[in-house]
C-alpha atoms as a PDB file:
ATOM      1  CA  UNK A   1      27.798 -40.806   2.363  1.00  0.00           C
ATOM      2  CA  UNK A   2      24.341 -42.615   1.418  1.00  0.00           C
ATOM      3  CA  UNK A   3      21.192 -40.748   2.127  1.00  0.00           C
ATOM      4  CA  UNK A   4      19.820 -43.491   3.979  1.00  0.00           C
ATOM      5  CA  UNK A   5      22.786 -42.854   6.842  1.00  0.00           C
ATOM      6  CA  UNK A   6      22.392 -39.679   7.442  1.00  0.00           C
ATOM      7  CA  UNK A   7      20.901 -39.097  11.025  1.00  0.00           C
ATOM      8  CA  UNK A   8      20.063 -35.640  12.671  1.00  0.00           C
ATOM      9  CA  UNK A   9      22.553 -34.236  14.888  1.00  0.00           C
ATOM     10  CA  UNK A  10      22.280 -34.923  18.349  1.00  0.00           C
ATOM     11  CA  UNK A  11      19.348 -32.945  20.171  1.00  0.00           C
ATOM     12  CA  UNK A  12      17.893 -31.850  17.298  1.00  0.00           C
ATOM     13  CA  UNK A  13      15.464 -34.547  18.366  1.00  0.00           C
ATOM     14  CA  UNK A  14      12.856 -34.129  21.366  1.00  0.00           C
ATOM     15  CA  UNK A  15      10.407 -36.480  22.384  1.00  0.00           C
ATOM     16  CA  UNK A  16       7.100 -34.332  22.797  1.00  0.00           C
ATOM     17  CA  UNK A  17       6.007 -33.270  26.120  1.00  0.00           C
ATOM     18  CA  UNK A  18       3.508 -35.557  27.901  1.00  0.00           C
ATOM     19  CA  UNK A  19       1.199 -33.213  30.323  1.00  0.00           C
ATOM     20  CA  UNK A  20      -0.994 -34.671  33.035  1.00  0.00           C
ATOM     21  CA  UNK A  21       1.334 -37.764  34.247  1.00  0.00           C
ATOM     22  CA  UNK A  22       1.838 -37.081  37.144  1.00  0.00           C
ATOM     23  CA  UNK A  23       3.266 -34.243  39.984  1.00  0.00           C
ATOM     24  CA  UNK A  24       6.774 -36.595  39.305  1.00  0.00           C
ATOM     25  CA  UNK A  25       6.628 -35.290  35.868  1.00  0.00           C
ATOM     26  CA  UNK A  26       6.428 -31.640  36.191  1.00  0.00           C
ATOM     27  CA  UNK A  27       3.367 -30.909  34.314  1.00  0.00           C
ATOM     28  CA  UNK A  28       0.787 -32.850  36.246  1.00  0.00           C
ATOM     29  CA  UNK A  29      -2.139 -30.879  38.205  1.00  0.00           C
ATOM     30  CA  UNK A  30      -2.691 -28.252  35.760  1.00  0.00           C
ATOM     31  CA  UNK A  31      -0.896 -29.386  33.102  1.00  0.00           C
ATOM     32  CA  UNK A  32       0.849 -26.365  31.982  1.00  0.00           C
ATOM     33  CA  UNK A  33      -2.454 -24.108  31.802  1.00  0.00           C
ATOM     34  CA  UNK A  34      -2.377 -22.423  35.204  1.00  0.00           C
ATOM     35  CA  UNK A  35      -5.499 -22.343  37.175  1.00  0.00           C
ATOM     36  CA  UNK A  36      -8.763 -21.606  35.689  1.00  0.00           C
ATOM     37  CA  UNK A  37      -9.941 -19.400  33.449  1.00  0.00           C
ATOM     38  CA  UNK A  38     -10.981 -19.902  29.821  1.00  0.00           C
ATOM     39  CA  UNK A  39      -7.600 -20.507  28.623  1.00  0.00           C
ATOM     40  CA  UNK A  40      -7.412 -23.483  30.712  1.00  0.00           C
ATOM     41  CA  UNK A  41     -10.442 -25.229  29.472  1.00  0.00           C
ATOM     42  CA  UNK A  42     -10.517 -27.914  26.544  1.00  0.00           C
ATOM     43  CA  UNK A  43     -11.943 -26.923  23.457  1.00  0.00           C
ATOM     44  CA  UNK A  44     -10.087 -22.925  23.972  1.00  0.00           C
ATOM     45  CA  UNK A  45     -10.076 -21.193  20.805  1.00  0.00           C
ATOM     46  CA  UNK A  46      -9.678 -17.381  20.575  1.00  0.00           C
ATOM     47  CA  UNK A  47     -10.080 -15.690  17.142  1.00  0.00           C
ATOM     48  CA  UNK A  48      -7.421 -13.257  15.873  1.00  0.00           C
ATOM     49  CA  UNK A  49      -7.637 -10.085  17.317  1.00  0.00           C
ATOM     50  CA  UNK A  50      -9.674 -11.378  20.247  1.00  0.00           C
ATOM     51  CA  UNK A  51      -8.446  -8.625  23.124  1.00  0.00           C
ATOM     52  CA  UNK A  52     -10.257 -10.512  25.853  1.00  0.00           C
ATOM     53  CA  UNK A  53     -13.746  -8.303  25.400  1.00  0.00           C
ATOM     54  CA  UNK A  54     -11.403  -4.889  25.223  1.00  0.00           C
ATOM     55  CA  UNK A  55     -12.047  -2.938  22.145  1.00  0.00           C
ATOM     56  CA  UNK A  56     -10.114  -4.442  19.688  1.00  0.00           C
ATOM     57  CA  UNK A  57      -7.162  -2.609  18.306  1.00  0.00           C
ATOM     58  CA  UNK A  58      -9.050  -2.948  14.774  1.00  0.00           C
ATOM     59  CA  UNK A  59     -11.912  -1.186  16.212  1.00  0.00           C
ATOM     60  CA  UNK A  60     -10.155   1.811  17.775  1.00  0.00           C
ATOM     61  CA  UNK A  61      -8.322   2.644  14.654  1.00  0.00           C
ATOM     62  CA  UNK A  62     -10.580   3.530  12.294  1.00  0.00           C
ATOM     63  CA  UNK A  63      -8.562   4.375   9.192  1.00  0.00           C
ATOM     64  CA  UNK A  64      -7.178   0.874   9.054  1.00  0.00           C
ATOM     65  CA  UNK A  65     -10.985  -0.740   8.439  1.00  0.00           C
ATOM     66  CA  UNK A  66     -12.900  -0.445   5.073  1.00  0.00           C
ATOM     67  CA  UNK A  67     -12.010  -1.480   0.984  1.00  0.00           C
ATOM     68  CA  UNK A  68      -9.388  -0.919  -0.679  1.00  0.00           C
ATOM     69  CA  UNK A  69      -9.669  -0.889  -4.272  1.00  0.00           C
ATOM     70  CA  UNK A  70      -6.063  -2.884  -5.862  1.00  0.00           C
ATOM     71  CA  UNK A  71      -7.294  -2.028  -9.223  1.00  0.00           C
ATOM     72  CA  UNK A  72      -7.825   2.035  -9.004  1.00  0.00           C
ATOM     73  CA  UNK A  73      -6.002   4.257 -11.323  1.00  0.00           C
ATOM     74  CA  UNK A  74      -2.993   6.214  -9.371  1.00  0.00           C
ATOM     75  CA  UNK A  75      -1.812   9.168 -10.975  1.00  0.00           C
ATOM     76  CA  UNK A  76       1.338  11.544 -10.982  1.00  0.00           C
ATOM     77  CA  UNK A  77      -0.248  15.106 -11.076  1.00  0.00           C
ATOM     78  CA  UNK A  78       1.350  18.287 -12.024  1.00  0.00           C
ATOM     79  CA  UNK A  79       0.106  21.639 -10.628  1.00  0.00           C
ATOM     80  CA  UNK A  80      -1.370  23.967 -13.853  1.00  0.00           C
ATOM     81  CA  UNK A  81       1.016  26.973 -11.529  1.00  0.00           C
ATOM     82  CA  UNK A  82       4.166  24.691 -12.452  1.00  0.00           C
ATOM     83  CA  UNK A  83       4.301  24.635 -16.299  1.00  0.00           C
ATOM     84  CA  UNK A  84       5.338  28.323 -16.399  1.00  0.00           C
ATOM     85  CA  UNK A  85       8.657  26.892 -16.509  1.00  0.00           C
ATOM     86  CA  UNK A  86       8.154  26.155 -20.350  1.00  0.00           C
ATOM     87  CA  UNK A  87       8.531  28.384 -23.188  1.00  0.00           C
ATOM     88  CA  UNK A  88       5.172  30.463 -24.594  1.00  0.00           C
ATOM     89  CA  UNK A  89       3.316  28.346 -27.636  1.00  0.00           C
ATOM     90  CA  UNK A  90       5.675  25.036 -26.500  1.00  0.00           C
ATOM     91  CA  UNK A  91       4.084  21.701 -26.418  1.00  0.00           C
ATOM     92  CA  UNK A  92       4.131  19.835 -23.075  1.00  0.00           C
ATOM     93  CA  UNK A  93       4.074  16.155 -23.147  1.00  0.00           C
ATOM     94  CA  UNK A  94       4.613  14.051 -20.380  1.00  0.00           C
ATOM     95  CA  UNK A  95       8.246  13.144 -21.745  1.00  0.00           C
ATOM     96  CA  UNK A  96       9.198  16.346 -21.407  1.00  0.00           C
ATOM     97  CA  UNK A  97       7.689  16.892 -17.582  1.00  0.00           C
ATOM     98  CA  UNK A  98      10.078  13.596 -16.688  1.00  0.00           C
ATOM     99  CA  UNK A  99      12.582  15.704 -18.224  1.00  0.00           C
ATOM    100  CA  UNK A 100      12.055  18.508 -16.195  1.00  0.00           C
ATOM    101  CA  UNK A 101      11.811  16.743 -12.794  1.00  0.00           C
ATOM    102  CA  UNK A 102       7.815  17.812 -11.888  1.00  0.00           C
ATOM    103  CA  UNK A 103       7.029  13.950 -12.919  1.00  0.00           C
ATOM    104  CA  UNK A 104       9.388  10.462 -11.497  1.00  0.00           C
ATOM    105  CA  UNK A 105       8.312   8.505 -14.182  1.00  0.00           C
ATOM    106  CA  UNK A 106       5.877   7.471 -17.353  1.00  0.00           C
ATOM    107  CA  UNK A 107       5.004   4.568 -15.459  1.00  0.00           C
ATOM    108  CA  UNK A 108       2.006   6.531 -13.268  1.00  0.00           C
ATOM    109  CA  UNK A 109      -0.790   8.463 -16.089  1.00  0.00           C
ATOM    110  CA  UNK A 110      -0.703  12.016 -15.281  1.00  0.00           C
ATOM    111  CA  UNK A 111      -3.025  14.321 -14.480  1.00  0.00           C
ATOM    112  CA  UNK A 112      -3.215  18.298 -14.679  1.00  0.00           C
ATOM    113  CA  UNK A 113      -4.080  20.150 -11.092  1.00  0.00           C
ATOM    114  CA  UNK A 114      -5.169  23.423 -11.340  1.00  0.00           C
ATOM    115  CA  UNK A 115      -3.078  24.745  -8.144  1.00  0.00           C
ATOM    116  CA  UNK A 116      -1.464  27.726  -9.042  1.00  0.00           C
ATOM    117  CA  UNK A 117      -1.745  30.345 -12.435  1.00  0.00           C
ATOM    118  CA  UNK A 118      -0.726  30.278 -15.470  1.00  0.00           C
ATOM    119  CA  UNK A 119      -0.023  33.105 -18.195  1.00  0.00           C
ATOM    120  CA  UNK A 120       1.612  32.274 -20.951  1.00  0.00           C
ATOM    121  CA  UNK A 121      -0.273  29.722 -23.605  1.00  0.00           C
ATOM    122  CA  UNK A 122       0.923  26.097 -23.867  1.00  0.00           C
ATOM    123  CA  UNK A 123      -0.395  22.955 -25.827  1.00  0.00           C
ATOM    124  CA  UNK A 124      -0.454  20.887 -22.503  1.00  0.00           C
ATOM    125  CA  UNK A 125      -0.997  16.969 -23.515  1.00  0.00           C
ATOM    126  CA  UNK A 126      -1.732  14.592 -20.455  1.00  0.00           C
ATOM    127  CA  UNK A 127      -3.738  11.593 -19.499  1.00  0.00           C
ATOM    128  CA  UNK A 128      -6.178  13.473 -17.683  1.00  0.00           C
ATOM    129  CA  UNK A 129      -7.184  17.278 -16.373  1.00  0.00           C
ATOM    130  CA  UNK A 130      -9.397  18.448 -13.456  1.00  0.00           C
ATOM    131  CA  UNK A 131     -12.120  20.611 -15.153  1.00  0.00           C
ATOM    132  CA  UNK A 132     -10.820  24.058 -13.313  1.00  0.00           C
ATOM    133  CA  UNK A 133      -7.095  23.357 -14.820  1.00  0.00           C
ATOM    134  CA  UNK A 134      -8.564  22.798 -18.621  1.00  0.00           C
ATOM    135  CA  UNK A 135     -10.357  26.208 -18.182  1.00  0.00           C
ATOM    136  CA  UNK A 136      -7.191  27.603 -16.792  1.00  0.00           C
ATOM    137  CA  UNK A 137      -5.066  26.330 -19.552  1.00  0.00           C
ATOM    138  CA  UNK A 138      -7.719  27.279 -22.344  1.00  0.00           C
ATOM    139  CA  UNK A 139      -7.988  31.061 -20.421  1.00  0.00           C
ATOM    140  CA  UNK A 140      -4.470  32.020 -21.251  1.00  0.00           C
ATOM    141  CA  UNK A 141      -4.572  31.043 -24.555  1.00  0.00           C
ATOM    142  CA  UNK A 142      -3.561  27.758 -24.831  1.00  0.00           C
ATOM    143  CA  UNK A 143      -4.992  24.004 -25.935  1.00  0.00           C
ATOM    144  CA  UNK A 144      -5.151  21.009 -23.746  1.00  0.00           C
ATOM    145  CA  UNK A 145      -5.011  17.409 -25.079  1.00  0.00           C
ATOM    146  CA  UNK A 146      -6.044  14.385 -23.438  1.00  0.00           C
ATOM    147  CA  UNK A 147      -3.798  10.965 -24.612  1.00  0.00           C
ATOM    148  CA  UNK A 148      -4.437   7.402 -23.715  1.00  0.00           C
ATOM    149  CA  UNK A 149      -4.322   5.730 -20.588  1.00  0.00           C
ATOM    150  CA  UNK A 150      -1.550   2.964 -21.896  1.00  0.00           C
ATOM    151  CA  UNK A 151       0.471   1.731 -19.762  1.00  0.00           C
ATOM    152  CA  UNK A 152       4.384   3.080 -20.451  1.00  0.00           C
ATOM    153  CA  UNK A 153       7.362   1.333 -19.039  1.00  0.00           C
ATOM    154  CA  UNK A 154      10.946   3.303 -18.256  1.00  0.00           C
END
């Protein structure tokens, strides 16, 4: 079939509706506004989130207001109490926290807490560390390394 035959289906098809013709027509008097009131008036606009002079739902709800930064730096952080699981004098890369579940992936930097204590010394290398969890680390003995902040894929 030619493109230049091809017709909608029927219905598909309404002619527009024509307001103010008329009581006959259905939509004379008011023409589909209802009585009064700003809505009914020409030139009616109402800006999103316009609650008719009630607070405004973007008001009330404080925590939904305010910037929010797309390019900050999220990271996957690791309590300085949860390394204990590795052996004394080991070296702790982020590889090997993937490995042992306390991180999802290498796709987030990570960054030492200091939640919790630690005993025995570890070389702990990370993206970042909170000042408290260096001392921490550096108090039982051990040696904390800070590596790059490029971006690793899975």
């Amino acid at each position: 079939m030619l493109q230049e035959k091809l017709s909608p289906p029927p219905g598909a098809k309404r002619a527009r509706k024509r307001v103010g013709r008329g009581d006959g027509s259905g939509h004379g008097t008011y023409s589909g506004r209802g009585c009064k009131g700003q809505k009914s008036r020409a030139g009616y606009k109402m800006r999103p989130g316009f609650e008719g002079g009630q607070l405004p739902l973007i008001k009330r709800l404080p925590e939904k207001r305010g910037f929010h930064n797309p390019f900050r730096t999220e990271y996957s952080t690791v309590k300085v109490g949860d390394l204990g699981v590795f052996e004394p004098e080991s070296e702790v890369t982020p590889e090997k926290l993937v490995a042992a579940g306390m991180v999802k992936s290498l796709r987030q930097p990570i960054k030492i807490l200091a939640g919790g204590e630690i005993s025995q010394p570890l070389v702990v290398k990370a993206n970042k560390f909170s000042a408290a969890a260096k001392a921490k680390i550096e108090a039982a003995g051990g040696k904390t390394e800070e590596i790059g902040l490029e971006a690793k894929s899975d």
